[in-house]
C-alpha atoms as a PDB file:
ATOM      1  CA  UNK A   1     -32.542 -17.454  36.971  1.00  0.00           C
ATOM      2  CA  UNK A   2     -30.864 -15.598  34.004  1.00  0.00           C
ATOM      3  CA  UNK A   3     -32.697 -14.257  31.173  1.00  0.00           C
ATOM      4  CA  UNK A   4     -32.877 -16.263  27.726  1.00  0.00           C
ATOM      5  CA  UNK A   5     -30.430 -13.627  26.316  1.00  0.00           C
ATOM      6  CA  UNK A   6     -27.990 -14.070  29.214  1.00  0.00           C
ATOM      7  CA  UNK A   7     -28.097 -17.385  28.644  1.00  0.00           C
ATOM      8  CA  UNK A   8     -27.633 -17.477  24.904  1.00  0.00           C
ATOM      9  CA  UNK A   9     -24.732 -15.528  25.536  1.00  0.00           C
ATOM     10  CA  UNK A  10     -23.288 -17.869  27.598  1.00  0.00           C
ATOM     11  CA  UNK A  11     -23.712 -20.701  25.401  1.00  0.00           C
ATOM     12  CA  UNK A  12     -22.648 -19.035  22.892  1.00  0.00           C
ATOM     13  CA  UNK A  13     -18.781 -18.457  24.818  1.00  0.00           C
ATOM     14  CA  UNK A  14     -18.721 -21.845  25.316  1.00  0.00           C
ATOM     15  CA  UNK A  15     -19.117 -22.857  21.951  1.00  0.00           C
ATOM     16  CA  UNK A  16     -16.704 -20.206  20.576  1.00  0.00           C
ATOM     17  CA  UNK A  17     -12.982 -21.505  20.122  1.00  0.00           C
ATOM     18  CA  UNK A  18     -10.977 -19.882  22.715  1.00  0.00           C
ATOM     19  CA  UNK A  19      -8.208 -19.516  19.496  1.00  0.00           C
ATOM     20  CA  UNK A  20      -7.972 -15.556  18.996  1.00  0.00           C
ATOM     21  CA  UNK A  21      -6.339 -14.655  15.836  1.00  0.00           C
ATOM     22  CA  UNK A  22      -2.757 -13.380  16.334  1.00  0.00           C
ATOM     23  CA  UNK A  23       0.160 -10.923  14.809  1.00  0.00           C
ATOM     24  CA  UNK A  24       3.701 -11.632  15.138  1.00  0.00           C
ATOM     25  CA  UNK A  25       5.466 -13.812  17.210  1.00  0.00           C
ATOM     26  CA  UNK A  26       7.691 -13.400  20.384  1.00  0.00           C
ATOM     27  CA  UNK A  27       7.954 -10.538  21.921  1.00  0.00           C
ATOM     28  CA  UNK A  28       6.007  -8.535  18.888  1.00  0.00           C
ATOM     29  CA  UNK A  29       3.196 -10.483  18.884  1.00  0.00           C
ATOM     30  CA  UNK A  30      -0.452  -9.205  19.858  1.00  0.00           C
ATOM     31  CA  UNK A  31      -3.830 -10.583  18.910  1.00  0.00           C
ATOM     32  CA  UNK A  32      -6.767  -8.105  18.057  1.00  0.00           C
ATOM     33  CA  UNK A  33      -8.647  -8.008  21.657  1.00  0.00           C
ATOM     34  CA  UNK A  34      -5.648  -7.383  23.070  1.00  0.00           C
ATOM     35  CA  UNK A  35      -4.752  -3.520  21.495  1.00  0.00           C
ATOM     36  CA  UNK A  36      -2.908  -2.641  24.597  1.00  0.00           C
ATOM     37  CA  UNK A  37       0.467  -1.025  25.389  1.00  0.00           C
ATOM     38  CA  UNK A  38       1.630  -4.688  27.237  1.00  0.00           C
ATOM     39  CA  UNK A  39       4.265  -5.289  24.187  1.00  0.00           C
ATOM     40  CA  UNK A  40       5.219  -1.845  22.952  1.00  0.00           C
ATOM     41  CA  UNK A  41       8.680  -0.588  22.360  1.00  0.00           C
ATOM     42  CA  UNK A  42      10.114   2.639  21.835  1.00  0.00           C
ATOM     43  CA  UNK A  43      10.735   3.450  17.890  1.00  0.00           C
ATOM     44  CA  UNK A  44      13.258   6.233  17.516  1.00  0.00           C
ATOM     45  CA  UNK A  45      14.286   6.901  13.675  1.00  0.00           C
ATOM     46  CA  UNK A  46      18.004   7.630  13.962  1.00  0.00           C
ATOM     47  CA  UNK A  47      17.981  10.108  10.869  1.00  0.00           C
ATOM     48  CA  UNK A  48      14.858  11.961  11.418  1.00  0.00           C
ATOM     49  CA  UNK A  49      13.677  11.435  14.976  1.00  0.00           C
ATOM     50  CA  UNK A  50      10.265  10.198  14.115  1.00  0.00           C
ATOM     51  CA  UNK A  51       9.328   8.616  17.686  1.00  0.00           C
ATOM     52  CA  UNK A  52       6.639   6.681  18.313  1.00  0.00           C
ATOM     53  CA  UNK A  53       5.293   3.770  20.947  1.00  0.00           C
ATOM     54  CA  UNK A  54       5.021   0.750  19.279  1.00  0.00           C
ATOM     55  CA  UNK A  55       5.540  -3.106  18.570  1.00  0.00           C
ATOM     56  CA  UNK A  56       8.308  -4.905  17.058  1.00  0.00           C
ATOM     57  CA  UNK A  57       8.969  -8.415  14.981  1.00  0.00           C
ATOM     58  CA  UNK A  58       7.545 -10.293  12.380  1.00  0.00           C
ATOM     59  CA  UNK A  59       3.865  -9.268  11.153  1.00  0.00           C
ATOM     60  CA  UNK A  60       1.542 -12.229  10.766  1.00  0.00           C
ATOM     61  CA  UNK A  61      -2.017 -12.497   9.663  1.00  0.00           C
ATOM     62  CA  UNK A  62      -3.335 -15.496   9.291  1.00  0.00           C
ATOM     63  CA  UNK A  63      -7.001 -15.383   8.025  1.00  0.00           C
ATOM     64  CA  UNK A  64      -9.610 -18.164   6.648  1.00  0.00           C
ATOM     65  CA  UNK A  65      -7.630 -18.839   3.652  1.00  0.00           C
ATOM     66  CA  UNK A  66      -4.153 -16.831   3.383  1.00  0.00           C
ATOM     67  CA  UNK A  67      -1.557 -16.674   5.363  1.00  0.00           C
ATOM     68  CA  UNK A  68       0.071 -12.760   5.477  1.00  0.00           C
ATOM     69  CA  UNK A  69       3.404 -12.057   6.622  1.00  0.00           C
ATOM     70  CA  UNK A  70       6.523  -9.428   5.820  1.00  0.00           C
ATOM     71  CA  UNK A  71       9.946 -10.984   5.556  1.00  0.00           C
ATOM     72  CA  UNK A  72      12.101  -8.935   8.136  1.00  0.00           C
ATOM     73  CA  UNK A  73      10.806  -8.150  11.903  1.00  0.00           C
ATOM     74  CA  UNK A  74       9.912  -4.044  11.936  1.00  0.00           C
ATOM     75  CA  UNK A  75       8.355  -1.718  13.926  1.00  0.00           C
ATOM     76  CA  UNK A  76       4.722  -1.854  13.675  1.00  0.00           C
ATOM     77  CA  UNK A  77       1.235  -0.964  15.098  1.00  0.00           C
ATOM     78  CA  UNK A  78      -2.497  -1.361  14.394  1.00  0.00           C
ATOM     79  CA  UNK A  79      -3.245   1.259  12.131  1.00  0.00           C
ATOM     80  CA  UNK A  80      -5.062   3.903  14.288  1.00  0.00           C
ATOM     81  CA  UNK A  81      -7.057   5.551  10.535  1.00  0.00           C
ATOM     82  CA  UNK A  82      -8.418   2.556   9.956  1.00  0.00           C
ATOM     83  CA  UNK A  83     -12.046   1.337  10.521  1.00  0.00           C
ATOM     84  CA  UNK A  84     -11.667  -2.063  12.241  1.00  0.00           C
ATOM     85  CA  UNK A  85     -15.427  -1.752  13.156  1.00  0.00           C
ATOM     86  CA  UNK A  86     -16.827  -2.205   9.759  1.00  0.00           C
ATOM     87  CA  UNK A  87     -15.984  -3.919   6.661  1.00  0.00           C
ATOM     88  CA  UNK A  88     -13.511  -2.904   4.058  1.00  0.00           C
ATOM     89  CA  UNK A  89     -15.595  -1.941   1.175  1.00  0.00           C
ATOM     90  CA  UNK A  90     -12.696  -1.660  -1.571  1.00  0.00           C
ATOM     91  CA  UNK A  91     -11.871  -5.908  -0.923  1.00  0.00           C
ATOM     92  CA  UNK A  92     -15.151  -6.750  -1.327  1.00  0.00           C
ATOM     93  CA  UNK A  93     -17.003  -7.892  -3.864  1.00  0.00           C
ATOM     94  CA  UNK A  94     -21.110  -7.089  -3.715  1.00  0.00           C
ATOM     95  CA  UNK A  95     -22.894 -10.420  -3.556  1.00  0.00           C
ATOM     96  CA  UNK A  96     -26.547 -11.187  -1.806  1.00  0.00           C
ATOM     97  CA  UNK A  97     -24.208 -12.612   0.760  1.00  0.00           C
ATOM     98  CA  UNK A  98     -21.772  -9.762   1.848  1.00  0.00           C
ATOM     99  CA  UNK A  99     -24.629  -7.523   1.625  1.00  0.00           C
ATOM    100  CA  UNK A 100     -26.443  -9.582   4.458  1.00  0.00           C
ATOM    101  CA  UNK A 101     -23.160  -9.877   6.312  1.00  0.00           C
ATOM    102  CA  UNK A 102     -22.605  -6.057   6.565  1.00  0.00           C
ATOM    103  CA  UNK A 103     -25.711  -5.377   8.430  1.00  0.00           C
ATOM    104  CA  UNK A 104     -24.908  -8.061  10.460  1.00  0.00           C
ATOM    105  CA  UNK A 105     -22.069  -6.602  12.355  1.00  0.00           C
ATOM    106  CA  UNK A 106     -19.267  -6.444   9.577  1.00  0.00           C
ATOM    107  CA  UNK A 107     -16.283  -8.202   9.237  1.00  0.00           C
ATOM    108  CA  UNK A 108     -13.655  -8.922  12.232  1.00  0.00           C
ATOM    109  CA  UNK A 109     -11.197 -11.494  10.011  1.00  0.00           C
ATOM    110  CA  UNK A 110      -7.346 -10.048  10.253  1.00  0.00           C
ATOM    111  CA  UNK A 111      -6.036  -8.215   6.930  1.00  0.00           C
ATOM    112  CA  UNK A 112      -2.479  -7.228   6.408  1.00  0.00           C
ATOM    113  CA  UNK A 113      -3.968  -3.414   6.299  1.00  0.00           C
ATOM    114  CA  UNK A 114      -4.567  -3.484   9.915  1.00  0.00           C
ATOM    115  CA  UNK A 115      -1.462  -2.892  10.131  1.00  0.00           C
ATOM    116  CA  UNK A 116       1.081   0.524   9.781  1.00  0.00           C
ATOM    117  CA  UNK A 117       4.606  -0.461   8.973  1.00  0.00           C
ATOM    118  CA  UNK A 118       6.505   3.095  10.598  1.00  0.00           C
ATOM    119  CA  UNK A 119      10.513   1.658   9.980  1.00  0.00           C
ATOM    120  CA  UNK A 120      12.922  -1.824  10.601  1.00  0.00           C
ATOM    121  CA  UNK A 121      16.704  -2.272  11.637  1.00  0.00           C
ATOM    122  CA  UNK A 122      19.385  -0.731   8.331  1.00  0.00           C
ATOM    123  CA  UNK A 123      20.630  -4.482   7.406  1.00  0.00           C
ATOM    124  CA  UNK A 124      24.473  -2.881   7.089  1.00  0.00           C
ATOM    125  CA  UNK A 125      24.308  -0.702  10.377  1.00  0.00           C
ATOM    126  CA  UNK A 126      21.594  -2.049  12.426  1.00  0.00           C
ATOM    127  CA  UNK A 127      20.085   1.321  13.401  1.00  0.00           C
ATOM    128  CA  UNK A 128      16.421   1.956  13.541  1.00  0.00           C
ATOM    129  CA  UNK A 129      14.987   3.826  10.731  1.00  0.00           C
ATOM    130  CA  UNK A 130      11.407   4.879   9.192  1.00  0.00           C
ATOM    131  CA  UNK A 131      10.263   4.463   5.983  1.00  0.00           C
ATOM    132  CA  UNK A 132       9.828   7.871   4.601  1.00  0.00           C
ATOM    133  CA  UNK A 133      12.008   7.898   1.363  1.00  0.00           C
ATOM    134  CA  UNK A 134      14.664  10.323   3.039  1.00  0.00           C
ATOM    135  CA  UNK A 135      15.669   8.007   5.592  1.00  0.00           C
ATOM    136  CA  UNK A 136      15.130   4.601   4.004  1.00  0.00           C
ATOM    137  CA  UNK A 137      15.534   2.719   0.983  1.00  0.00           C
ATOM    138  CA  UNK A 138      14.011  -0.908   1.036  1.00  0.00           C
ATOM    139  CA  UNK A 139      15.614  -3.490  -2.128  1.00  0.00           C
ATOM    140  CA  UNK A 140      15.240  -7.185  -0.962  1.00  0.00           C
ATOM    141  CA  UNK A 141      16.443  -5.418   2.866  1.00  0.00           C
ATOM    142  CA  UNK A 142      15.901  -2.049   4.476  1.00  0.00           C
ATOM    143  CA  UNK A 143      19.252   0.017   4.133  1.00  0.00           C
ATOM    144  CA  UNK A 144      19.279   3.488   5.936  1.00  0.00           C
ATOM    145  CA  UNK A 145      19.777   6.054   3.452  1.00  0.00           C
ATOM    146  CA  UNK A 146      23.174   6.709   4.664  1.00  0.00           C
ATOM    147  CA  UNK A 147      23.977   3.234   3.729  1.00  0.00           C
ATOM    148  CA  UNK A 148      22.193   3.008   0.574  1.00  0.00           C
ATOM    149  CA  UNK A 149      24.343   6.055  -0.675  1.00  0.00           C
ATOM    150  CA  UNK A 150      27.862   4.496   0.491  1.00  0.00           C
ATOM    151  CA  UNK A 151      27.098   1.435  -1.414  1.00  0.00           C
ATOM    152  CA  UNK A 152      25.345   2.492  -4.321  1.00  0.00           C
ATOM    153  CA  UNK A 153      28.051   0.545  -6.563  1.00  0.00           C
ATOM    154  CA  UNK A 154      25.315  -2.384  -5.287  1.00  0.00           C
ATOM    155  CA  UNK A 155      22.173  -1.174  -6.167  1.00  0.00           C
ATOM    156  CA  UNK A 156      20.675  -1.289  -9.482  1.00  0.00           C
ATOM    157  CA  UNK A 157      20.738   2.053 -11.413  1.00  0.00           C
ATOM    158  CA  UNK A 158      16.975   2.854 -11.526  1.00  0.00           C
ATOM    159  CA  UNK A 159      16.644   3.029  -7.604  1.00  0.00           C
ATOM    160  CA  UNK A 160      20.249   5.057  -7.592  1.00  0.00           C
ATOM    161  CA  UNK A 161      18.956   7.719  -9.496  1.00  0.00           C
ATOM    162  CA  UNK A 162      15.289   7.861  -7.249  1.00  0.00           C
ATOM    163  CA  UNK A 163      17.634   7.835  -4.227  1.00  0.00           C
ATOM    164  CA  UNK A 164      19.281  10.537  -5.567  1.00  0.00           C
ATOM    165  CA  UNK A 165      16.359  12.407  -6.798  1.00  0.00           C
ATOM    166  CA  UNK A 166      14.764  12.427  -3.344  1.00  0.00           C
ATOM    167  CA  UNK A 167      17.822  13.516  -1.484  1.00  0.00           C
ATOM    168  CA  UNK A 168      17.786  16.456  -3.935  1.00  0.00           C
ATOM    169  CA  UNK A 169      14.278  16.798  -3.348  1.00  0.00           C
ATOM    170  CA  UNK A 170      15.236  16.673   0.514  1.00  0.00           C
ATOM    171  CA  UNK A 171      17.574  18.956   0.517  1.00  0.00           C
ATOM    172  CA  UNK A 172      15.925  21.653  -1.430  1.00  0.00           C
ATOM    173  CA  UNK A 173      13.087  21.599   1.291  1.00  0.00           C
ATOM    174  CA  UNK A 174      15.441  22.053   4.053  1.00  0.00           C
ATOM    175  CA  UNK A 175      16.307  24.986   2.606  1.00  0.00           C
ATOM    176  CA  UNK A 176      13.003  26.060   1.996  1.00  0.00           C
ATOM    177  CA  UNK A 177      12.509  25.641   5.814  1.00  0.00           C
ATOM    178  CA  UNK A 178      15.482  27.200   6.751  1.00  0.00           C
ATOM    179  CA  UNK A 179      14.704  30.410   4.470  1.00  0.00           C
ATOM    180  CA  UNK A 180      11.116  31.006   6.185  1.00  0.00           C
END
């Protein structure tokens, strides 16, 4: 015969909806038990060589009330600085009730900060690139910053002149680098 708090447990499993919360779809999707390498793809940034295992497609949380989701599929993973195990103090507010529901174990519902965006696919050229501000460019699409620069005839002025600040800004560390 099992113990009482075997057998709560057990009840408990059947009771619970079988349903797992998921991100993505296709190929890119995962659900949070599941933080495993079974969907990863190799992200290679084709202008700075950032690589990195990870997942690729559409991110979607859905949680109790909202549903969360970018607009283009990217390369993505589960942020790993993040502290999944407790809950996020800056979203909530302090009420008699969260209060209660922190010492009871936290909070495991999905947020869009779970996850860490690291590039997408240039809409012109289709190569992979990150989104540090020397390789990318994002305005309505991501556009590699090799792109961005050909076509700048397209872009509004503002963002010209911060993609041209930060290639300055680039370029003048490289030489930094290459002086030391």
């Amino acid at each position: 015969m099992r113990p009482r708090s075997c057998l709560r447990q057990v009840l408990l499993e059947m009771d619970t909806p079988k349903s797992v919360p998921t991100y993505g779809h296709g190929a890119g999707s995962y659900d949070l038990k599941e933080d495993g390498n079974a969907n990863t793809v190799k992200f290679t940034c084709f202008l700075c060589g950032l690589t990195e295992n990870c997942l690729y497609g559409l991110v979607k949380v859905s949680s109790r009330t909202h549903i969360y989701r970018y607009k283009d599929e990217m390369y993505y993973m589960l942020d790993p600085f993040r502290n999944r195990s407790g809950m996020d103090e800056r979203r909530v507010i302090r009420t008699r009730a969260t209060v209660s529901s922190k010492m009871s174990g936290g909070n495991k519902t999905p947020s869009i900060f779970d996850n860490f965006v690291l590039g997408a696919i240039c809409s012109v050229c289709g190569q992979p690139v990150c989104i540090a501000e020397n390789c990318s460019v994002f305005y309505t699409k991501t556009f590699c910053i090799v792109c961005a620069t050909r076509g700048k005839a397209h872009f509004p002025k503002d963002l010209v002149k911060q993609i041209d600040a930060a290639q300055k800004e680039y370029k003048i560390e490289q030489e930094e680098v290459k002086i030391v």
